[in-house]
N, C-alpha and C. Protein backbone atom coordinates (compact mmCIF):
# COMPACT_ATOMS: atom_id res chain seq x y z
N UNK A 1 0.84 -1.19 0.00
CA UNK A 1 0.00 0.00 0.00
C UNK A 1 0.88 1.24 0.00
N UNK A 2 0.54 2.38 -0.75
CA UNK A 2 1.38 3.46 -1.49
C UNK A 2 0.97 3.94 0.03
N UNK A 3 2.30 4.93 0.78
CA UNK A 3 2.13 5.89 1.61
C UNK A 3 1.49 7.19 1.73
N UNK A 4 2.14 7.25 0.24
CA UNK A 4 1.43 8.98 -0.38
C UNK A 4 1.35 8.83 -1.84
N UNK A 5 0.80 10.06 -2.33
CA UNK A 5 -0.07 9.49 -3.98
C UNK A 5 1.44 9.50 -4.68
N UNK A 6 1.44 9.00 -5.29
CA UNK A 6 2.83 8.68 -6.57
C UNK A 6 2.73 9.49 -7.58
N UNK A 7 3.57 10.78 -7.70
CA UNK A 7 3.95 11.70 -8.79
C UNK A 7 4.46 11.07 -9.61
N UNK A 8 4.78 11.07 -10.94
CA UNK A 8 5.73 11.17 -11.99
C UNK A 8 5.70 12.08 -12.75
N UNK A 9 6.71 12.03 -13.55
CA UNK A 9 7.21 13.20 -14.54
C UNK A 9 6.69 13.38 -15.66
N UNK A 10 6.81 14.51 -16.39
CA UNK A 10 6.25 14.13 -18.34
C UNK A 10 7.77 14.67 -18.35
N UNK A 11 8.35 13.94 -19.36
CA UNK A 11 9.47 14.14 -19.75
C UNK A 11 9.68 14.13 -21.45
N UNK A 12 10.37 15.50 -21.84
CA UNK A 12 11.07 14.97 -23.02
C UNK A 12 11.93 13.90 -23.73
N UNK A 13 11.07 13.45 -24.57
CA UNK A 13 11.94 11.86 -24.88
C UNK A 13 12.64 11.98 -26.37
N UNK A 14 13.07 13.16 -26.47
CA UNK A 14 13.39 13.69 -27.93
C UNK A 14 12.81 13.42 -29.40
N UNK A 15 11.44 13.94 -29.31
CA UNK A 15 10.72 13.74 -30.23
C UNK A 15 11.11 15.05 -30.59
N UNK A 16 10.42 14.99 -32.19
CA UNK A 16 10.39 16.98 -33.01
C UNK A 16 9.88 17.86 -31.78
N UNK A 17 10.60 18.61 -31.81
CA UNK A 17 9.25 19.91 -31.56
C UNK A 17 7.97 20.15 -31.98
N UNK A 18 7.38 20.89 -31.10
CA UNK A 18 5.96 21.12 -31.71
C UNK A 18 6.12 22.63 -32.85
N UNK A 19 5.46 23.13 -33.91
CA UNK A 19 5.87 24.11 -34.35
C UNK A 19 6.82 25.49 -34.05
N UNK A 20 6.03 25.60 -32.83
CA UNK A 20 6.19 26.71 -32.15
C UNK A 20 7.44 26.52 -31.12
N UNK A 21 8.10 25.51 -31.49
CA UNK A 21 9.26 25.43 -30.76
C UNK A 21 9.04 24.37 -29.47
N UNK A 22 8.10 24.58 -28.98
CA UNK A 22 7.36 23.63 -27.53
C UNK A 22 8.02 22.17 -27.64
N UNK A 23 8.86 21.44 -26.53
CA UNK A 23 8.98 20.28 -26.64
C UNK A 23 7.73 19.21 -26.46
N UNK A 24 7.32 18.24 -26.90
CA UNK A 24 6.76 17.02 -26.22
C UNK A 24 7.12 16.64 -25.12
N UNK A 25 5.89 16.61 -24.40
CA UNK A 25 6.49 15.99 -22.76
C UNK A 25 5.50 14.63 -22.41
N UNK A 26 6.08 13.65 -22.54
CA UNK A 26 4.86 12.53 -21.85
C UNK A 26 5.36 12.08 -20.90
N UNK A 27 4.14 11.77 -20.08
CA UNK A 27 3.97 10.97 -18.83
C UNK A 27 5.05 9.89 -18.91
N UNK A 28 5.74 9.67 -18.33
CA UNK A 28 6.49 8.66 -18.18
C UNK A 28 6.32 7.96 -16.38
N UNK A 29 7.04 6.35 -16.64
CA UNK A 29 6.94 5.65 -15.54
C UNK A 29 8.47 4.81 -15.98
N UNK A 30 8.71 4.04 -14.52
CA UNK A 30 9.48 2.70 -14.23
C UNK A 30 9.02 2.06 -14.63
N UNK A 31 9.70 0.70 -14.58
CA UNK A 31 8.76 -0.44 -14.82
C UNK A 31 9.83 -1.56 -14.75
N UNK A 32 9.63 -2.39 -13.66
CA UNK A 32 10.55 -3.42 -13.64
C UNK A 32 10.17 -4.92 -14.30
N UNK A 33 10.89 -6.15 -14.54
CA UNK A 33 10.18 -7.26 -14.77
C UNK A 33 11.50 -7.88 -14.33
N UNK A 34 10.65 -9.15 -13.13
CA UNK A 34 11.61 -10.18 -12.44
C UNK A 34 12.64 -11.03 -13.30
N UNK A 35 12.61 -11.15 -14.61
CA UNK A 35 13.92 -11.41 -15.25
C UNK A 35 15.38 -10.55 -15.18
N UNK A 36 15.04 -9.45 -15.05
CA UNK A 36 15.96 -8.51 -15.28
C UNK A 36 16.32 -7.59 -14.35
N UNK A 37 17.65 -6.99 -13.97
CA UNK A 37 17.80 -6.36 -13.48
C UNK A 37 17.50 -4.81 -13.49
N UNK A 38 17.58 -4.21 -14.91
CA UNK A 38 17.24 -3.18 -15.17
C UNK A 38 15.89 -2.74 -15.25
N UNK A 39 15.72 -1.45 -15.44
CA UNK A 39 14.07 -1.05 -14.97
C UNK A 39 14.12 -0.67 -16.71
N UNK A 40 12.77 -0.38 -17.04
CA UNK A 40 11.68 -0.67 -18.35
C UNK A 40 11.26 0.79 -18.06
N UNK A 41 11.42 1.98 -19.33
CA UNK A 41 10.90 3.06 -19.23
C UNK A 41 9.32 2.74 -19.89
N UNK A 42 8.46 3.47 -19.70
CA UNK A 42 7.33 3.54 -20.14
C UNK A 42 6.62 4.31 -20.26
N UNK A 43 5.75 4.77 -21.22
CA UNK A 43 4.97 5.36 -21.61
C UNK A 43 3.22 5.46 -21.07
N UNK A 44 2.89 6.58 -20.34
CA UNK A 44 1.58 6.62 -20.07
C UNK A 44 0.34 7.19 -20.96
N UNK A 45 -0.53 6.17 -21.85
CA UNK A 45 -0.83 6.89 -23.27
C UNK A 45 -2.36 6.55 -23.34
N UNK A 46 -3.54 7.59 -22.78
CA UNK A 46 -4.93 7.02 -22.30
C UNK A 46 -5.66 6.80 -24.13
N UNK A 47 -4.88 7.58 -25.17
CA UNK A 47 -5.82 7.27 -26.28
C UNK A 47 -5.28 5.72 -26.86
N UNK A 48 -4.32 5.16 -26.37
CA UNK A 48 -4.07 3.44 -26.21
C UNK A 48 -4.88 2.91 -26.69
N UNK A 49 -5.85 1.66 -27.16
CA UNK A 49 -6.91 1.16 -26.40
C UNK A 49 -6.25 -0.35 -25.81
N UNK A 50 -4.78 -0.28 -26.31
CA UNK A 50 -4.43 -1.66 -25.71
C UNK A 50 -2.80 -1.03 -24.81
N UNK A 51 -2.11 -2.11 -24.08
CA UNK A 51 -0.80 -1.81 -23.51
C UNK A 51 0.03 -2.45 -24.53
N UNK A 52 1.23 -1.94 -25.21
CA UNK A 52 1.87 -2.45 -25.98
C UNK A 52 3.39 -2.52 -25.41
N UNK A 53 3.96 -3.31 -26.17
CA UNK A 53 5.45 -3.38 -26.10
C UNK A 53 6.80 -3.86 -26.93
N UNK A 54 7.68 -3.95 -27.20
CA UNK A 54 8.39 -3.93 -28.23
C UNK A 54 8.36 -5.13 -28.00
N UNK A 55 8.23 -6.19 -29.27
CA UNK A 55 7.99 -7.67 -29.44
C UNK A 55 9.30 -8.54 -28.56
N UNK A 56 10.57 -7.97 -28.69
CA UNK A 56 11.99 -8.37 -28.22
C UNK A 56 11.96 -8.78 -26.98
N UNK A 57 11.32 -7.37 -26.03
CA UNK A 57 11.09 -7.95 -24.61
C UNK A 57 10.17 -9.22 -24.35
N UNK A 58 9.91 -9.70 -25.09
CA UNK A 58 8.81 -10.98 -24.51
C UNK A 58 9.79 -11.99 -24.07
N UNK A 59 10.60 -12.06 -24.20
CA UNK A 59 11.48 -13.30 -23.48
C UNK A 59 11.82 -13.22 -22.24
N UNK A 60 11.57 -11.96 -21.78
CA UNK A 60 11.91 -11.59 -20.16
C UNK A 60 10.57 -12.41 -19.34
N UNK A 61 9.18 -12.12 -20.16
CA UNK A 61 8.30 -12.53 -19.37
C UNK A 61 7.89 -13.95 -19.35
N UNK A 62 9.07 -14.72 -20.27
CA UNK A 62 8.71 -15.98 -20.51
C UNK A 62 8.33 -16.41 -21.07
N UNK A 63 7.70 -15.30 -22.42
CA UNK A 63 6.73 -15.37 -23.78
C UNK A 63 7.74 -15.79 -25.24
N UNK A 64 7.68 -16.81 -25.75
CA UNK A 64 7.72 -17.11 -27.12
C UNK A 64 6.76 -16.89 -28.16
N UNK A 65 7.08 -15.50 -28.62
CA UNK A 65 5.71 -14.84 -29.35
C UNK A 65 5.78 -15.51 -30.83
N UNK A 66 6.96 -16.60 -30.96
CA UNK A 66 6.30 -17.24 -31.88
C UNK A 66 5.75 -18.30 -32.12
N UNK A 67 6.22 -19.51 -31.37
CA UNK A 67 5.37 -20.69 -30.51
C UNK A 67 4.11 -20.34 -29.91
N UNK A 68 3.85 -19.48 -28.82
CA UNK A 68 3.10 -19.30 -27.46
C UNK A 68 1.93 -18.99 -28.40
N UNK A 69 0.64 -19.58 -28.34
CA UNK A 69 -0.85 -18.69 -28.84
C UNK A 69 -1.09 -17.62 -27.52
N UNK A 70 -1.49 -16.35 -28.53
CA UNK A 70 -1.69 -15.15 -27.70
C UNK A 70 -2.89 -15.34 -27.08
N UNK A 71 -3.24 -14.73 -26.22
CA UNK A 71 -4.91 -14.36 -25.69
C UNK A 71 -5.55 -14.09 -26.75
N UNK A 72 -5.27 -13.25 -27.63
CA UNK A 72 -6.09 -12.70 -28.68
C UNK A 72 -5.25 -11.75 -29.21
N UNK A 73 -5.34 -11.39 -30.66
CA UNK A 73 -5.09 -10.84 -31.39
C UNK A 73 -5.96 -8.87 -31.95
N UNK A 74 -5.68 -8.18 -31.69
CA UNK A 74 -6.23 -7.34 -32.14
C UNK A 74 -5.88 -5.73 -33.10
N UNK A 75 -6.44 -5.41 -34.03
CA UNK A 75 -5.93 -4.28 -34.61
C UNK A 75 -5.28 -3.12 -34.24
N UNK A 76 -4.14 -2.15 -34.42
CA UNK A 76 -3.65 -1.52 -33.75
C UNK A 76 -3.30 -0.73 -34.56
N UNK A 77 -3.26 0.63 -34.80
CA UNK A 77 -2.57 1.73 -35.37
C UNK A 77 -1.33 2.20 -34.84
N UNK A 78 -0.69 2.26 -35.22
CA UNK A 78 0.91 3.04 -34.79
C UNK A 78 1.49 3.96 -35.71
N UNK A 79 1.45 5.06 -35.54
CA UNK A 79 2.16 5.66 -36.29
C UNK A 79 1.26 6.25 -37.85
N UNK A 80 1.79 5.97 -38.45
CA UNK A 80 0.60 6.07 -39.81
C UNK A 80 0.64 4.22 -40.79
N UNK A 81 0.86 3.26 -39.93
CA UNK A 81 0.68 2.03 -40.33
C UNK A 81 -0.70 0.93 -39.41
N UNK A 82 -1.33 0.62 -40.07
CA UNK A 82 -2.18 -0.45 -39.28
C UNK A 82 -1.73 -1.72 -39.24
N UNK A 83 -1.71 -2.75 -38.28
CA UNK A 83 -1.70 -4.09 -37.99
C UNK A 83 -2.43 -4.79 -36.88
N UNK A 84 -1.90 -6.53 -37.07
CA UNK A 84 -2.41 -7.17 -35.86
C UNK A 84 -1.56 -6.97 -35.18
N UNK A 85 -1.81 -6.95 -33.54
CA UNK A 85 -0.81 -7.22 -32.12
C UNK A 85 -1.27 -8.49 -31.36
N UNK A 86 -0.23 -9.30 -30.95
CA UNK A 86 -0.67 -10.62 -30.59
C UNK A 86 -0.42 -10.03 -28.99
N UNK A 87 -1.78 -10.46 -28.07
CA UNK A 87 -1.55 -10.07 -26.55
C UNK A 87 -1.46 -11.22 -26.19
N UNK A 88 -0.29 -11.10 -25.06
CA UNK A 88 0.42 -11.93 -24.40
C UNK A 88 0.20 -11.58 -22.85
N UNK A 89 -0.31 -12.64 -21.49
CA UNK A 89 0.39 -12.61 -20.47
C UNK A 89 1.59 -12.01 -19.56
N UNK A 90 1.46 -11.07 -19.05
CA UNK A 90 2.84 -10.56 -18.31
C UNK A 90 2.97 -9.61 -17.18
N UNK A 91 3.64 -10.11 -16.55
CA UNK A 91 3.89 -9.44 -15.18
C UNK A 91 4.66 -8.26 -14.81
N UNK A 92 4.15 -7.37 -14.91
CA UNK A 92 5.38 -6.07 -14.32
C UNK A 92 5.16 -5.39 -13.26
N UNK A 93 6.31 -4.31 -12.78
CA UNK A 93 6.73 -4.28 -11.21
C UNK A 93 6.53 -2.57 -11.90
N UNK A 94 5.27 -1.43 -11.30
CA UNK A 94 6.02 -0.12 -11.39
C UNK A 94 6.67 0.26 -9.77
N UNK A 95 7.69 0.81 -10.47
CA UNK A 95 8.54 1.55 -9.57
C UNK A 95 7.67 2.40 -9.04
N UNK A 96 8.03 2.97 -7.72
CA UNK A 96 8.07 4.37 -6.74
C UNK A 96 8.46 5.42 -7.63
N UNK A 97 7.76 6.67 -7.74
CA UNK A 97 8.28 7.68 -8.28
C UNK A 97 9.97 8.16 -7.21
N UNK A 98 10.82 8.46 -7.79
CA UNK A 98 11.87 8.76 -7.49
C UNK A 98 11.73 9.71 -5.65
N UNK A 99 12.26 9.30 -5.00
CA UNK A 99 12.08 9.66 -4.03
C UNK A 99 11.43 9.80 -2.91
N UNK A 100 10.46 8.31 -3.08
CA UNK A 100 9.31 7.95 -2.70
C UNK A 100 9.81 6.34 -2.10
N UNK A 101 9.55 6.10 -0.76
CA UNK A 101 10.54 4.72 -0.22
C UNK A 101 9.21 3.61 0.12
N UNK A 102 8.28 3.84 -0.53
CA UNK A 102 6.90 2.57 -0.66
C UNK A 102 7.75 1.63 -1.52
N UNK A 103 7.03 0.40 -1.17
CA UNK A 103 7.32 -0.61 -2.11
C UNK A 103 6.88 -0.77 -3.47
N UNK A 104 7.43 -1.47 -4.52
CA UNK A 104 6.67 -1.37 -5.52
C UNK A 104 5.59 -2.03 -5.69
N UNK A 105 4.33 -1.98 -6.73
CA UNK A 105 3.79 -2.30 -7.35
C UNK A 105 3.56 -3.67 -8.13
N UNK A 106 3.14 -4.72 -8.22
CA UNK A 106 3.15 -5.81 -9.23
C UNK A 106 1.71 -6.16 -9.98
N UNK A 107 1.39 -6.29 -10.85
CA UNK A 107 0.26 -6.98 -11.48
C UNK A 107 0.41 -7.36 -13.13
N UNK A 108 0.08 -8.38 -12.26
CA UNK A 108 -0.59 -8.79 -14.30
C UNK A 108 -1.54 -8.73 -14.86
N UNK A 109 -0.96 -7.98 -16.59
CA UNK A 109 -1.27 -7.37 -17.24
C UNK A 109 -1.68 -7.98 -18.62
N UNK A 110 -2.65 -7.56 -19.79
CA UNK A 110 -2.70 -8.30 -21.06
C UNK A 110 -1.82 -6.84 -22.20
N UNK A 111 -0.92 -7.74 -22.46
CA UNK A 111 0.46 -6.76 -23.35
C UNK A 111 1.15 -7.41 -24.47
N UNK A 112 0.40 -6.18 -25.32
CA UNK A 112 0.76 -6.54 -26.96
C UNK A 112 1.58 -6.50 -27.36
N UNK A 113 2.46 -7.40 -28.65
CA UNK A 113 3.87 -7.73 -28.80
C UNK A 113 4.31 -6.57 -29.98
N UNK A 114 4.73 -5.71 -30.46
CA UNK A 114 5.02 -4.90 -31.79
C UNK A 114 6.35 -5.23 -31.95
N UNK A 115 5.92 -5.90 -33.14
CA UNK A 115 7.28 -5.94 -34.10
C UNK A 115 7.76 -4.70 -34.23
N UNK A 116 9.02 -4.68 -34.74
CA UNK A 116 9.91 -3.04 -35.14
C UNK A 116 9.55 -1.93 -34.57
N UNK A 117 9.72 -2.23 -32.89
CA UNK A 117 9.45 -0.99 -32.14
C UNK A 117 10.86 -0.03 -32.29
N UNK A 118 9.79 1.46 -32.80
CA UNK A 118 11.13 2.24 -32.70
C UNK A 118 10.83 3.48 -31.57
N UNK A 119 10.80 3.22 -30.95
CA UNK A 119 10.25 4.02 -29.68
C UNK A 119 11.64 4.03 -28.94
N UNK A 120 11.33 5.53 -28.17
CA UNK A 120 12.48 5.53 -27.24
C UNK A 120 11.92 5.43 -25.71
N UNK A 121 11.06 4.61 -25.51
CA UNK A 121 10.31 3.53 -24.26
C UNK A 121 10.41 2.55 -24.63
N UNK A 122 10.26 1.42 -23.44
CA UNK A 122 9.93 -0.12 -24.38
C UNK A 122 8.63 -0.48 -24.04
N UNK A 123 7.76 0.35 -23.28
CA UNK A 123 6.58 0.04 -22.90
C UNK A 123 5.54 1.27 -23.49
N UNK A 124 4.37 1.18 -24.30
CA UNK A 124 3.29 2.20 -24.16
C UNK A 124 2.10 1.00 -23.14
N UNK A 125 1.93 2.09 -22.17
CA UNK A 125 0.70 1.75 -21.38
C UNK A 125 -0.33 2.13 -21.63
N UNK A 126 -1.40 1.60 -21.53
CA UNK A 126 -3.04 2.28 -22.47
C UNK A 126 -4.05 1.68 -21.60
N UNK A 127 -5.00 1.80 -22.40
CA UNK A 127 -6.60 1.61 -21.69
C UNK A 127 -6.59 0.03 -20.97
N UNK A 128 -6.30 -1.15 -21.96
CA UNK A 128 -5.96 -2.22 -21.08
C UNK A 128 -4.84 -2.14 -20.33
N UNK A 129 -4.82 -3.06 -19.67
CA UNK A 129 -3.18 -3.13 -18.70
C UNK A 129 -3.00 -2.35 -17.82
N UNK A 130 -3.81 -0.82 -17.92
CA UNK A 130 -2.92 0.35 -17.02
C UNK A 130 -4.32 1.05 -16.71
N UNK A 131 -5.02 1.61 -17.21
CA UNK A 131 -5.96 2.21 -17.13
C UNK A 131 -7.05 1.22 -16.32
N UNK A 132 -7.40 0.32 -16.78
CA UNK A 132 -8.37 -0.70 -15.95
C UNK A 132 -7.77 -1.43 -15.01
N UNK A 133 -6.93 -1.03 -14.91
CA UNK A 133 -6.44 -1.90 -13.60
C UNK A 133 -5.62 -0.93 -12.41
N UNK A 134 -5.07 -0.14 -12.40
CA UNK A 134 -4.83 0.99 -11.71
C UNK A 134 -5.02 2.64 -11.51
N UNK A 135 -5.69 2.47 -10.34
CA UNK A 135 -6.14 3.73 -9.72
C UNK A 135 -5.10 5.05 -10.13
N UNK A 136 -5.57 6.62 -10.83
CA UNK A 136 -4.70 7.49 -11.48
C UNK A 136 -5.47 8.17 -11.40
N UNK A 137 -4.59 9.50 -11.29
CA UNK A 137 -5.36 10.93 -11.46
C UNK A 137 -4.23 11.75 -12.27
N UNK A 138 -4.93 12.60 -13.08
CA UNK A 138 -4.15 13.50 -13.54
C UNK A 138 -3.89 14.88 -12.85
N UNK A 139 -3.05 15.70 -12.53
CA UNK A 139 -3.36 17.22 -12.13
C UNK A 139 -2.54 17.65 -13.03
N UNK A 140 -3.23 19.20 -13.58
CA UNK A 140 -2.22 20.19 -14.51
C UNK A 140 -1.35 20.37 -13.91
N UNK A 141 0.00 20.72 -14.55
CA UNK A 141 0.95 21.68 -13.82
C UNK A 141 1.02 22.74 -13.26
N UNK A 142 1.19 23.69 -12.59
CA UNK A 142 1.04 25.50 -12.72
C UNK A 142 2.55 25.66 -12.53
């Protein structure tokens, strides 16, 4: 149980600018998985409608996304290309926002595999996986 509500950051992840010069800032998170030592940046993205992830990481969670039958298969836009995403089973750990000494987080999640992720996250979180399953609030900045 979280002590106090869990901030995170929107951070520039070096996308273009916006016209007017303005950087992109998204929500970002941790994200651990018990294979690995290192933590999993991620993406907090509510127009999602699924949680995705770069197809590569599936071996951490134990997934052979080419043997393993998915839960289900469903359509996905990325970018200006459409495809299928095969959802897979998987467990992840979010981190404590930085400076925050609660324990982490664990649940499992249904998380779609994308081939030729070129993202500089390895996780987008969306409506499944993140949204229906954990409690969030947004506040503006001032």
């Amino acid at each position: 149980m979280a002590s106090e509500t869990w901030v995170y950051p929107h951070a520039d992840l070096g996308e273009p600018a916006l016209p007017d010069g303005t950087p992109i800032r998204r929500p970002v998170v941790r994200l651990g998985v018990a294979s690995i030592s290192e933590d999993l940046l991620a993406v907090v993205d509510s127009g999602s409608p699924i949680s995705v992830a770069d197809a590569a990481l599936f071996r951490w969670f134990g997934v052979n996304i080419v043997v393993d039958h998915p839960l289900y298969e469903v359509p996905l836009g990325l970018r200006s290309g459409f495809g299928t995403v095969a959802t897979f089973g998987a467990e992840l750990t979010l981190r404590p926002p930085s400076g925050v000494a609660d324990d982490p987080i664990s649940w499992r999640m249904h998380l779609g595999a994308r081939e030729n992720w070129r993202r500089r996250f390895a996780v987008l979180l969306g409506q499944r996986g993140w949204f229906d399953r954990l409690r969030r609030r947004s506040t503006p900045e001032v």
